[in-house]
N, C-alpha and C. Protein backbone atom coordinates (compact mmCIF):
# COMPACT_ATOMS: atom_id res chain seq x y z
N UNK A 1 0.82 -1.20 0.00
CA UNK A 1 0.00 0.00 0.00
C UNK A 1 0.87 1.26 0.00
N UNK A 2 1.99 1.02 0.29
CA UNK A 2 3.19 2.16 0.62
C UNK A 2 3.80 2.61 -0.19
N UNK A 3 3.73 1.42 -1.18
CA UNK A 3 4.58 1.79 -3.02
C UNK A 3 3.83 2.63 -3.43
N UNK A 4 2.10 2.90 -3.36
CA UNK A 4 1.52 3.70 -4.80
C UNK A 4 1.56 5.06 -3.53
N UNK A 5 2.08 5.12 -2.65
CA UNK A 5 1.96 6.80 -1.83
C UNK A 5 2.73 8.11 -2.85
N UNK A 6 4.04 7.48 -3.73
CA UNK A 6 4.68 8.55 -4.29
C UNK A 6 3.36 8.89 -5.82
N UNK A 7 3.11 7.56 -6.77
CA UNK A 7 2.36 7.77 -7.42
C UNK A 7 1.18 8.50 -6.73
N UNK A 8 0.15 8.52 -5.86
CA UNK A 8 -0.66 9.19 -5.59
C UNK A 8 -0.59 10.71 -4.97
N UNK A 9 0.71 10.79 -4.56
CA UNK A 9 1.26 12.14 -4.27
C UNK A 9 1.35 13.04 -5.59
N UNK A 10 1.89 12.44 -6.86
CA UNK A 10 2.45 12.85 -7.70
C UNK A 10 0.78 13.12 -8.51
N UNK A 11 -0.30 12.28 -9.02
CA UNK A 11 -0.93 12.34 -9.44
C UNK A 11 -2.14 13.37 -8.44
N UNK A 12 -1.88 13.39 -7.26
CA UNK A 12 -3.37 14.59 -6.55
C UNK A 12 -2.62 16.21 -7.01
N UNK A 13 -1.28 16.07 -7.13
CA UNK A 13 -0.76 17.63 -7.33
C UNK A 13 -0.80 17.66 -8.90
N UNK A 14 -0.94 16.83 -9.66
CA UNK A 14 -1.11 16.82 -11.36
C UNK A 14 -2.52 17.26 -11.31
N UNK A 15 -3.46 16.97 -10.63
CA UNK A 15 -4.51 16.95 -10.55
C UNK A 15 -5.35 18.69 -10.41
N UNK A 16 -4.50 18.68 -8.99
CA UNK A 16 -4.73 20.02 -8.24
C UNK A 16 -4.07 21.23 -9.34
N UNK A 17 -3.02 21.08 -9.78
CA UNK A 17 -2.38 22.29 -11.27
C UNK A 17 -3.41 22.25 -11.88
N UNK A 18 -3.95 21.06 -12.36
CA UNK A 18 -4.30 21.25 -13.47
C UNK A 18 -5.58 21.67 -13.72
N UNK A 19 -6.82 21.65 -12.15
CA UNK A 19 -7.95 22.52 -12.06
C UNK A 19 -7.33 23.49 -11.99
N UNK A 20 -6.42 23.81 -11.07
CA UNK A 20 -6.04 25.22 -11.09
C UNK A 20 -5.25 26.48 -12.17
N UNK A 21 -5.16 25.47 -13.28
CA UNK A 21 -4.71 26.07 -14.20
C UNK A 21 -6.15 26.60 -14.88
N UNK A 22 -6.80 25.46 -14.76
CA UNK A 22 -8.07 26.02 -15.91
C UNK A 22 -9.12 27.24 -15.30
N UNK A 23 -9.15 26.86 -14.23
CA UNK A 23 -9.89 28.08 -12.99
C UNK A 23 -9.29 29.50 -12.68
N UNK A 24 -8.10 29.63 -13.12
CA UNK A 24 -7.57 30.85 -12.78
C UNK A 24 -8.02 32.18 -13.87
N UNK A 25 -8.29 33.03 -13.87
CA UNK A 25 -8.90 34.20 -14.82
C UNK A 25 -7.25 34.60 -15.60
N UNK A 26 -7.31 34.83 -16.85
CA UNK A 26 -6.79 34.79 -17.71
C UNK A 26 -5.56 36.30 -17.36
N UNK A 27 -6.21 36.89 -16.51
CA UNK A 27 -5.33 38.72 -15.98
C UNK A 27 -4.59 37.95 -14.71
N UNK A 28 -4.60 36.86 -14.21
CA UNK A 28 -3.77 36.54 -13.24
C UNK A 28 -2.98 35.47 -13.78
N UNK A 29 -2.76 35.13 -15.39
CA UNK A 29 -1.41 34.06 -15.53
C UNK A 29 -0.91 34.92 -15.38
N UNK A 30 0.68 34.80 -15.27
CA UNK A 30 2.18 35.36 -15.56
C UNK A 30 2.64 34.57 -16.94
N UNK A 31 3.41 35.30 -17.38
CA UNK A 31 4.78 35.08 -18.39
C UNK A 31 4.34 34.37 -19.80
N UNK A 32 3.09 33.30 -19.65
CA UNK A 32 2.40 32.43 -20.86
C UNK A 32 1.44 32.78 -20.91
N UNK A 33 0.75 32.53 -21.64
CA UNK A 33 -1.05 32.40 -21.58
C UNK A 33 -1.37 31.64 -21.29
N UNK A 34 -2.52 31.01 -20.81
CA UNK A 34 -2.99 30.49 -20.22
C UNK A 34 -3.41 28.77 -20.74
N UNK A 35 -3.47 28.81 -21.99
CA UNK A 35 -3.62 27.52 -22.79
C UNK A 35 -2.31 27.04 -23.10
N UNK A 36 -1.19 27.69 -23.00
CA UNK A 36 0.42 27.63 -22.92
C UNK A 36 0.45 26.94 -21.84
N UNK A 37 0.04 27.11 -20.50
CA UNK A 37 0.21 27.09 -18.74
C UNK A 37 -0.44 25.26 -18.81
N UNK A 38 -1.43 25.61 -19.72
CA UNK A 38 -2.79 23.98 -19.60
C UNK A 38 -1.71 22.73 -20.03
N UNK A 39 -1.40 23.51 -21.40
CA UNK A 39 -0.42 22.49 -22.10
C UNK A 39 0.85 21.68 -21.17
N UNK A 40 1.60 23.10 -20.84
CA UNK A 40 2.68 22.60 -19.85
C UNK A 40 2.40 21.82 -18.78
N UNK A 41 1.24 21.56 -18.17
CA UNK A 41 0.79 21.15 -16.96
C UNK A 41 0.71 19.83 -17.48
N UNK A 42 -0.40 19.11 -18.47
CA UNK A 42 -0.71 18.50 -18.86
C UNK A 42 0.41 17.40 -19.54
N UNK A 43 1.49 17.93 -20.13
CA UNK A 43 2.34 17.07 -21.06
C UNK A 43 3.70 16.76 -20.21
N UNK A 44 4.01 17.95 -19.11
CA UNK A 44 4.88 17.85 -18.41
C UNK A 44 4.41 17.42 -16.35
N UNK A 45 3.25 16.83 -16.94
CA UNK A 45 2.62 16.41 -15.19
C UNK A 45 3.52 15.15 -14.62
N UNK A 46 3.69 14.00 -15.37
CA UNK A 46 4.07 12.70 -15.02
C UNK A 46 6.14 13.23 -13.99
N UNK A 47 6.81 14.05 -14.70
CA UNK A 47 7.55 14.39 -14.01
C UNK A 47 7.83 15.46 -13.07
N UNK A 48 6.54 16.62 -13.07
CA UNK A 48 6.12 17.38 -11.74
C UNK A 48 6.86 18.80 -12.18
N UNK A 49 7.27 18.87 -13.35
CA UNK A 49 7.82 19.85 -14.14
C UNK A 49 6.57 21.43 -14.62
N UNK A 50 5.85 20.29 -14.95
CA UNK A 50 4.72 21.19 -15.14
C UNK A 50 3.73 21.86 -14.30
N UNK A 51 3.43 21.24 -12.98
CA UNK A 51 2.70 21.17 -11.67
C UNK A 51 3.24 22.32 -11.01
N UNK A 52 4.87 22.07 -10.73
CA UNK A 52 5.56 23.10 -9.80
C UNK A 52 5.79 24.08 -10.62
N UNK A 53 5.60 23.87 -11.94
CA UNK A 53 6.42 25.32 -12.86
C UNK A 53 5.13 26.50 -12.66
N UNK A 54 3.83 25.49 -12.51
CA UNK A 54 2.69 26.24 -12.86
C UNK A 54 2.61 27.13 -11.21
N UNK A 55 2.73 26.19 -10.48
CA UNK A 55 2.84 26.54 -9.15
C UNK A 55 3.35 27.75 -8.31
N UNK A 56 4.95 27.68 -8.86
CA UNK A 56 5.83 28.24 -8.45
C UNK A 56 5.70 29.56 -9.61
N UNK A 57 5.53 29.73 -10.38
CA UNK A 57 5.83 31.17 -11.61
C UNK A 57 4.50 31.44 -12.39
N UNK A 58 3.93 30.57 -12.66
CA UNK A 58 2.48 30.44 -13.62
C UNK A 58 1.29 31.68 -13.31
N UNK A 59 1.20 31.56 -11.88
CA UNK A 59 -0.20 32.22 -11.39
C UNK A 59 0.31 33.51 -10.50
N UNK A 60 -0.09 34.65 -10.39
CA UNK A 60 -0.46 35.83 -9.49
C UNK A 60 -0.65 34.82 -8.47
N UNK A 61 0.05 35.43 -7.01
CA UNK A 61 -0.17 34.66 -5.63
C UNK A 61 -0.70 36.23 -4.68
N UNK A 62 -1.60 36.08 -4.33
CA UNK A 62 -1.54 37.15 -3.07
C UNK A 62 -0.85 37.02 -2.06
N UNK A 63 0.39 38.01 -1.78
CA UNK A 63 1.31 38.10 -0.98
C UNK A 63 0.47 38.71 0.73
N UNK A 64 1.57 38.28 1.61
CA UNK A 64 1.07 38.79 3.09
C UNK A 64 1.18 40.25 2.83
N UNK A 65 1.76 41.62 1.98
CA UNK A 65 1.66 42.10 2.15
C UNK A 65 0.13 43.40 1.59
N UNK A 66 -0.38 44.41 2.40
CA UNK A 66 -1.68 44.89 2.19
C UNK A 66 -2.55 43.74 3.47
N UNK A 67 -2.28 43.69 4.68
CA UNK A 67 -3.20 42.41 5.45
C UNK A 67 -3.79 41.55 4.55
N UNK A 68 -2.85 40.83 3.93
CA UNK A 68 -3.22 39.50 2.92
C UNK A 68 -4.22 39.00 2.28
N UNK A 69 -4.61 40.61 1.78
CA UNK A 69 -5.90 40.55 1.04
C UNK A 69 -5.27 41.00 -0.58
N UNK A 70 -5.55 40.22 -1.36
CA UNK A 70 -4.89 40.84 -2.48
C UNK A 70 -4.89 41.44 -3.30
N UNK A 71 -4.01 42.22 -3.97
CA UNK A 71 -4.39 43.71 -4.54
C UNK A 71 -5.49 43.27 -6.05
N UNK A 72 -6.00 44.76 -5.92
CA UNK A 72 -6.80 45.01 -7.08
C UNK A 72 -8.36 44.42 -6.73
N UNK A 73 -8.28 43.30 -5.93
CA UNK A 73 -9.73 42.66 -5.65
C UNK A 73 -10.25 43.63 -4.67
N UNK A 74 -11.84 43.36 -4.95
CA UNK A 74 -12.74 44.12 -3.85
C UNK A 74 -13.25 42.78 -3.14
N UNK A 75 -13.05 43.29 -1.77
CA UNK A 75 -13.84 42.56 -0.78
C UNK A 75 -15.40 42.91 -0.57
N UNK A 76 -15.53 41.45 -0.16
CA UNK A 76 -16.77 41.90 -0.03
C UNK A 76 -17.10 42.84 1.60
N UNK A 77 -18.37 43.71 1.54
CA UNK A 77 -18.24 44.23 2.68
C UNK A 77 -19.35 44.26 3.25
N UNK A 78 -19.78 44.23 4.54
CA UNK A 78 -20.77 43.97 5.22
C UNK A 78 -21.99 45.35 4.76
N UNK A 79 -22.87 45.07 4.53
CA UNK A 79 -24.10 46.27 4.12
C UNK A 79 -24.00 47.33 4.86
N UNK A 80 -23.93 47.57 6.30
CA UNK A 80 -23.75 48.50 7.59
C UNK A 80 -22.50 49.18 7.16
N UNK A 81 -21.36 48.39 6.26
CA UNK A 81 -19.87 49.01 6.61
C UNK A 81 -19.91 49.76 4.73
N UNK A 82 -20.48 49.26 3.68
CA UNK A 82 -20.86 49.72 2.44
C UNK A 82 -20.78 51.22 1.91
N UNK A 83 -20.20 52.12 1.58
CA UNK A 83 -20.80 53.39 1.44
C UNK A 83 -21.58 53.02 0.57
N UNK A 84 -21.49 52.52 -0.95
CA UNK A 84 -22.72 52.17 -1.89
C UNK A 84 -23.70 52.43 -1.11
N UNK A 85 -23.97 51.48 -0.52
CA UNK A 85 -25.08 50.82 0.17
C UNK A 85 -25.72 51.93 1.35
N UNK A 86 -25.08 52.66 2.35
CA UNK A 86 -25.30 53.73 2.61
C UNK A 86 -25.96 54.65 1.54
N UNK A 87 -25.05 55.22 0.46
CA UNK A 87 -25.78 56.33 -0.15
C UNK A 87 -27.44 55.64 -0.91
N UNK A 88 -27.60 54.34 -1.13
CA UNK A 88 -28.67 54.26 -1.68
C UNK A 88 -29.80 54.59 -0.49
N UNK A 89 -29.43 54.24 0.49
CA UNK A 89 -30.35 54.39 1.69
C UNK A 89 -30.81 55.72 2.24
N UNK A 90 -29.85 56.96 1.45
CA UNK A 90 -30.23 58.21 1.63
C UNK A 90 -31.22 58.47 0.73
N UNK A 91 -31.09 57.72 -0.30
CA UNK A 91 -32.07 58.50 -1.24
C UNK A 91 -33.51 58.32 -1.33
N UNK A 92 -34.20 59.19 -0.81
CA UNK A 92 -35.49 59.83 -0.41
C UNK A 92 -37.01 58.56 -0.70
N UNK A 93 -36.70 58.91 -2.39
CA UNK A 93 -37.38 57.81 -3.44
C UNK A 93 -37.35 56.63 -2.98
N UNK A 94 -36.26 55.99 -3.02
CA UNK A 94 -36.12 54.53 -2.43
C UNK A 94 -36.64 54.19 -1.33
N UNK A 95 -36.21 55.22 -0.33
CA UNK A 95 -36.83 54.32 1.05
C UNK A 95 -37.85 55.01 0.76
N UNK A 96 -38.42 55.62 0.46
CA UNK A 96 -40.48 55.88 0.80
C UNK A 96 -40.97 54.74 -0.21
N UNK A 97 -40.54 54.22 -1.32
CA UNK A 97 -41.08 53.04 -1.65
C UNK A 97 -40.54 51.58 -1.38
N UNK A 98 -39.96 51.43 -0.51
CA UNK A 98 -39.37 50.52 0.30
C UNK A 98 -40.57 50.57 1.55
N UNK A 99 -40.73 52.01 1.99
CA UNK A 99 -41.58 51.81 3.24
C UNK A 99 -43.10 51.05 2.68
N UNK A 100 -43.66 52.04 2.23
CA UNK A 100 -44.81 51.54 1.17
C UNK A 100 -45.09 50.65 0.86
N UNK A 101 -44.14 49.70 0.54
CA UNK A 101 -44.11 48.46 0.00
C UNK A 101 -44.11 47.49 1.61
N UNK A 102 -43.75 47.65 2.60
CA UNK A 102 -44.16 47.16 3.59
C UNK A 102 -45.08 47.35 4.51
N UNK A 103 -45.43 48.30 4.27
CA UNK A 103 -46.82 48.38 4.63
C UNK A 103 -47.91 47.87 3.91
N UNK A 104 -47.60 47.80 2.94
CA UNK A 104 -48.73 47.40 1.85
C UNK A 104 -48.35 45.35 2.38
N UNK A 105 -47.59 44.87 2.57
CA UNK A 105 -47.17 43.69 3.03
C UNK A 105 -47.58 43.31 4.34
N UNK A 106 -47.84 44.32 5.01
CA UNK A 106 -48.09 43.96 6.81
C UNK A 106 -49.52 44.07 6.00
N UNK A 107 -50.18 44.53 5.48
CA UNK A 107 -52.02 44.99 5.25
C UNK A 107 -52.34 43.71 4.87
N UNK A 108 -51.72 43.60 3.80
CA UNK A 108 -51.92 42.20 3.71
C UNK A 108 -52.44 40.56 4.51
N UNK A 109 -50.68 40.70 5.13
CA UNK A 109 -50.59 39.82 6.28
C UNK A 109 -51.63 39.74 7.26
N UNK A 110 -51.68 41.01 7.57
CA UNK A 110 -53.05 41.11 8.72
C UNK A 110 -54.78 40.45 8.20
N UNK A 111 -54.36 41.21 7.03
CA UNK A 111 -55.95 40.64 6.54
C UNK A 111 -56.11 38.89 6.08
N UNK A 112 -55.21 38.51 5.40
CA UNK A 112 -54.78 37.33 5.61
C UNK A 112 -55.25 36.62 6.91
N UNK A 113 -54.65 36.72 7.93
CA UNK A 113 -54.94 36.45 9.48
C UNK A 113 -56.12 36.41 10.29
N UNK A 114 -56.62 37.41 9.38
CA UNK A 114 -58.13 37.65 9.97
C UNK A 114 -59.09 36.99 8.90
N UNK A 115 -59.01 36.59 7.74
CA UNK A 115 -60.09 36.06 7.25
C UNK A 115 -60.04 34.37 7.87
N UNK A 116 -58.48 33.90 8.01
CA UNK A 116 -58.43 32.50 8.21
C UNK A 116 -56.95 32.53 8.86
N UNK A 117 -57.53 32.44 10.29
CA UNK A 117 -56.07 32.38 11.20
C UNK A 117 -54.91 31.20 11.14
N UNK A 118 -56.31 29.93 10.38
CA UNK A 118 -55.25 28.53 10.69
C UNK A 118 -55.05 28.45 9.36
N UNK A 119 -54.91 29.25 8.71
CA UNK A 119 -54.40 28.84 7.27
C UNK A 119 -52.71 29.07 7.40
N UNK A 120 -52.28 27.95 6.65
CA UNK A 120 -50.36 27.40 6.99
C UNK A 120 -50.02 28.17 5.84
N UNK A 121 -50.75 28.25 4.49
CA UNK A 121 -50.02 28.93 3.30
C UNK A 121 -49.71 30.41 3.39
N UNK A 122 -48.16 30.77 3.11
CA UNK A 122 -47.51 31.63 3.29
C UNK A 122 -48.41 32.30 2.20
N UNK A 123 -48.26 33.65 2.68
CA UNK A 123 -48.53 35.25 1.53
C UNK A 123 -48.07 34.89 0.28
N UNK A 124 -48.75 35.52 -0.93
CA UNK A 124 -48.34 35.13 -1.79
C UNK A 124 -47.85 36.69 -2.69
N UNK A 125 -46.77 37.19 -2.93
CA UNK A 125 -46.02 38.53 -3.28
C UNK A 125 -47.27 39.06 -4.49
């Protein structure tokens, strides 16, 4: 069982390049293009040439530096912490038909409730 450990070592990292070659967005290869990167992975996997080349030089890595978030990407950010998301909430229009629209949803609900309290079927939009 101990002999196939190097083959199965060798074949999960042939494996792992080689989604990761095809998954990576085309602005984060380095030095080849990206069907260049597939090829090398693919023809040069059995001796690990292609795996580590892709590994080691192939792909954009986000470095620890910037708190190891990596450049150019936007994070995502919590709605509360958003300015977007703030300024839409100023604007006047939106929330009075945001409010409106829940009220018109509670009127509903209520009347719902009151024609037939034991009814299980949810509101229907």
């Amino acid at each position: 069982m101990l002999r196939y450990l190097p083959f199965l070592l060798v074949l999960a990292l042939w494996i792992y390049a080689f989604i990761d070659c095809l998954n990576t967005p085309e602005d984060e290869v380095r030095h080849l293009p990206k069907v260049v990167w597939v090829i090398i992975v693919l023809l040069f996997g059995e001796v690990l040439i292609g795996p580590v080349a892709w590994l080691a030089v192939g792909k954009v890595r986000g470095g620890a530096q910037g708190g190891g978030r990596p450049s150019g990407k936007r994070q995502w950010v919590a709605p509360d912490d958003n300015p977007d998301f703030l300024k839409s909430l100023k604007d006047e229009s939106t929330l009075q038909e945001r409010e409106a629209d829940l009220r018109r949803r509670e009127e509903d609900l209520k009347r719902r409730e009151e024609s037939d309290p034991e009814d299980p079927t949810p509101p229907k939009p």
